[in-house]
C-alpha atoms as a PDB file:
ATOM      1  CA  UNK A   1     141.123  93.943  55.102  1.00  0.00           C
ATOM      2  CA  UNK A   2     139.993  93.269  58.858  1.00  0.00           C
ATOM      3  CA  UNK A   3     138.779  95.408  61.528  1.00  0.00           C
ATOM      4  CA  UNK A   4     139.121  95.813  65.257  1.00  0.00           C
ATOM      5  CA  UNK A   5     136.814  96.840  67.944  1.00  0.00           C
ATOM      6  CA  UNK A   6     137.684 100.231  69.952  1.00  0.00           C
ATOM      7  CA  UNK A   7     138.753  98.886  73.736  1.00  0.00           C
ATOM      8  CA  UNK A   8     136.561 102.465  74.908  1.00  0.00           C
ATOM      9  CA  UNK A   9     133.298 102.882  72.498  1.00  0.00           C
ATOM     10  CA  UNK A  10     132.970  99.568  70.887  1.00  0.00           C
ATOM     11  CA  UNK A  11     133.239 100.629  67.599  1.00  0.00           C
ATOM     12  CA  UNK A  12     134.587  98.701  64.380  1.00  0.00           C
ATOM     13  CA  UNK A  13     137.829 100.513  63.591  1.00  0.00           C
ATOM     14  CA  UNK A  14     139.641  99.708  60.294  1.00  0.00           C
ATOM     15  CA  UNK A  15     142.744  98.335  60.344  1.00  0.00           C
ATOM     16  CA  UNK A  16     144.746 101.300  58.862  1.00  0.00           C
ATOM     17  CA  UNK A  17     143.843 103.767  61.140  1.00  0.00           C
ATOM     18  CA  UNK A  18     143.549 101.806  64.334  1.00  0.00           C
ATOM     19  CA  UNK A  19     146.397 102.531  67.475  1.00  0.00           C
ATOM     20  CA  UNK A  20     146.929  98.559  68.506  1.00  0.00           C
ATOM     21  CA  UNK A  21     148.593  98.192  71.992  1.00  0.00           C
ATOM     22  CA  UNK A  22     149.664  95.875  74.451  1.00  0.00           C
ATOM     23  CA  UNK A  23     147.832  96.513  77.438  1.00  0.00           C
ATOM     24  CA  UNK A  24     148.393  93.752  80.573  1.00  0.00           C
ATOM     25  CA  UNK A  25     150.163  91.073  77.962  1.00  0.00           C
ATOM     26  CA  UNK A  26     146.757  91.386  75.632  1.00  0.00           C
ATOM     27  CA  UNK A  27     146.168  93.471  72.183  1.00  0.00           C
ATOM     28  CA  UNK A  28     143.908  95.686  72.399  1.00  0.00           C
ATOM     29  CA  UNK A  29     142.683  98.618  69.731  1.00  0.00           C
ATOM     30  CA  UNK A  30     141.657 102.167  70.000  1.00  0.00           C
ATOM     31  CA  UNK A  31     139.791 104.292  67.334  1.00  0.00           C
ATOM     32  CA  UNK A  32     141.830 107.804  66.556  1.00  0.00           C
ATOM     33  CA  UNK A  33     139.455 109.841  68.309  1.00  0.00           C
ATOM     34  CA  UNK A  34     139.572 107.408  71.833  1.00  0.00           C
ATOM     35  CA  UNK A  35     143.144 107.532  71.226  1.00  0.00           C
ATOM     36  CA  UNK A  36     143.764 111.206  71.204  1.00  0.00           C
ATOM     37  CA  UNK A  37     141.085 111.683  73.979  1.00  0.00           C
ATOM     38  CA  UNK A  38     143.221 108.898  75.878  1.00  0.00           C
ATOM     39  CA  UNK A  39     146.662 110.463  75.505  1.00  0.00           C
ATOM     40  CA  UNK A  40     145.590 114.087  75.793  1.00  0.00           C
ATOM     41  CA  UNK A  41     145.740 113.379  79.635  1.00  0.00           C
ATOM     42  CA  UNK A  42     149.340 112.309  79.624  1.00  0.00           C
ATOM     43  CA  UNK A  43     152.068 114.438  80.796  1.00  0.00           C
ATOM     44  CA  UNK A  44     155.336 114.658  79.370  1.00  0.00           C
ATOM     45  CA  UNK A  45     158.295 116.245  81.234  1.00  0.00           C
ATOM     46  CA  UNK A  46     160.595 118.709  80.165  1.00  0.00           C
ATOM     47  CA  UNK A  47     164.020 117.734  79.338  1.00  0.00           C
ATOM     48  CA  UNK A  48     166.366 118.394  82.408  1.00  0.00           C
ATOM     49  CA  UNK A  49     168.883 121.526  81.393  1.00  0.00           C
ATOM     50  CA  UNK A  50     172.566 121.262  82.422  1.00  0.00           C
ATOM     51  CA  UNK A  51     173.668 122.567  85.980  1.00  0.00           C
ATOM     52  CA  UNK A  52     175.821 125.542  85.469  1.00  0.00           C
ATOM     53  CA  UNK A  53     179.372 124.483  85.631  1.00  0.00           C
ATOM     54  CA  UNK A  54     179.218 120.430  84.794  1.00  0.00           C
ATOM     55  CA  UNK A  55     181.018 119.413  82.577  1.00  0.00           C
ATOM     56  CA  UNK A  56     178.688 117.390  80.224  1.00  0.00           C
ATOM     57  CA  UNK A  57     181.745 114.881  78.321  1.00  0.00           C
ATOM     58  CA  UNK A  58     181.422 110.910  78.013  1.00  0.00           C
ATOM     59  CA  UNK A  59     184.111 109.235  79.123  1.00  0.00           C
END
């Protein structure tokens, strides 16, 4: 079983527990504590709620 390196600390990170992306067309790996620390600062929106009155059908 292989390992990757963490992208942020440098640290050997075992291949069941590593987050592997694509980041500009290369792989790259992140430990699960980078990982959290590195998504913790994204923002999700809310979902938008239907205007009052539209008609929400799919034609």
């Amino acid at each position: 079983m292989g390992t990757y390196v963490c992208r942020d600390c440098e640290q050997p990170v075992n291949r069941a527990v590593a987050h592997v992306r694509s980041v500009n067309f290369e792989q790259v790996a992140f430990c699960p504590t980078c990982w959290a620390a590195h998504r913790a600062s994204l923002v999700v929106p809310e979902p938008r709620l239907a205007s009052e009155g539209v008609r929400e059908e799919a034609y």
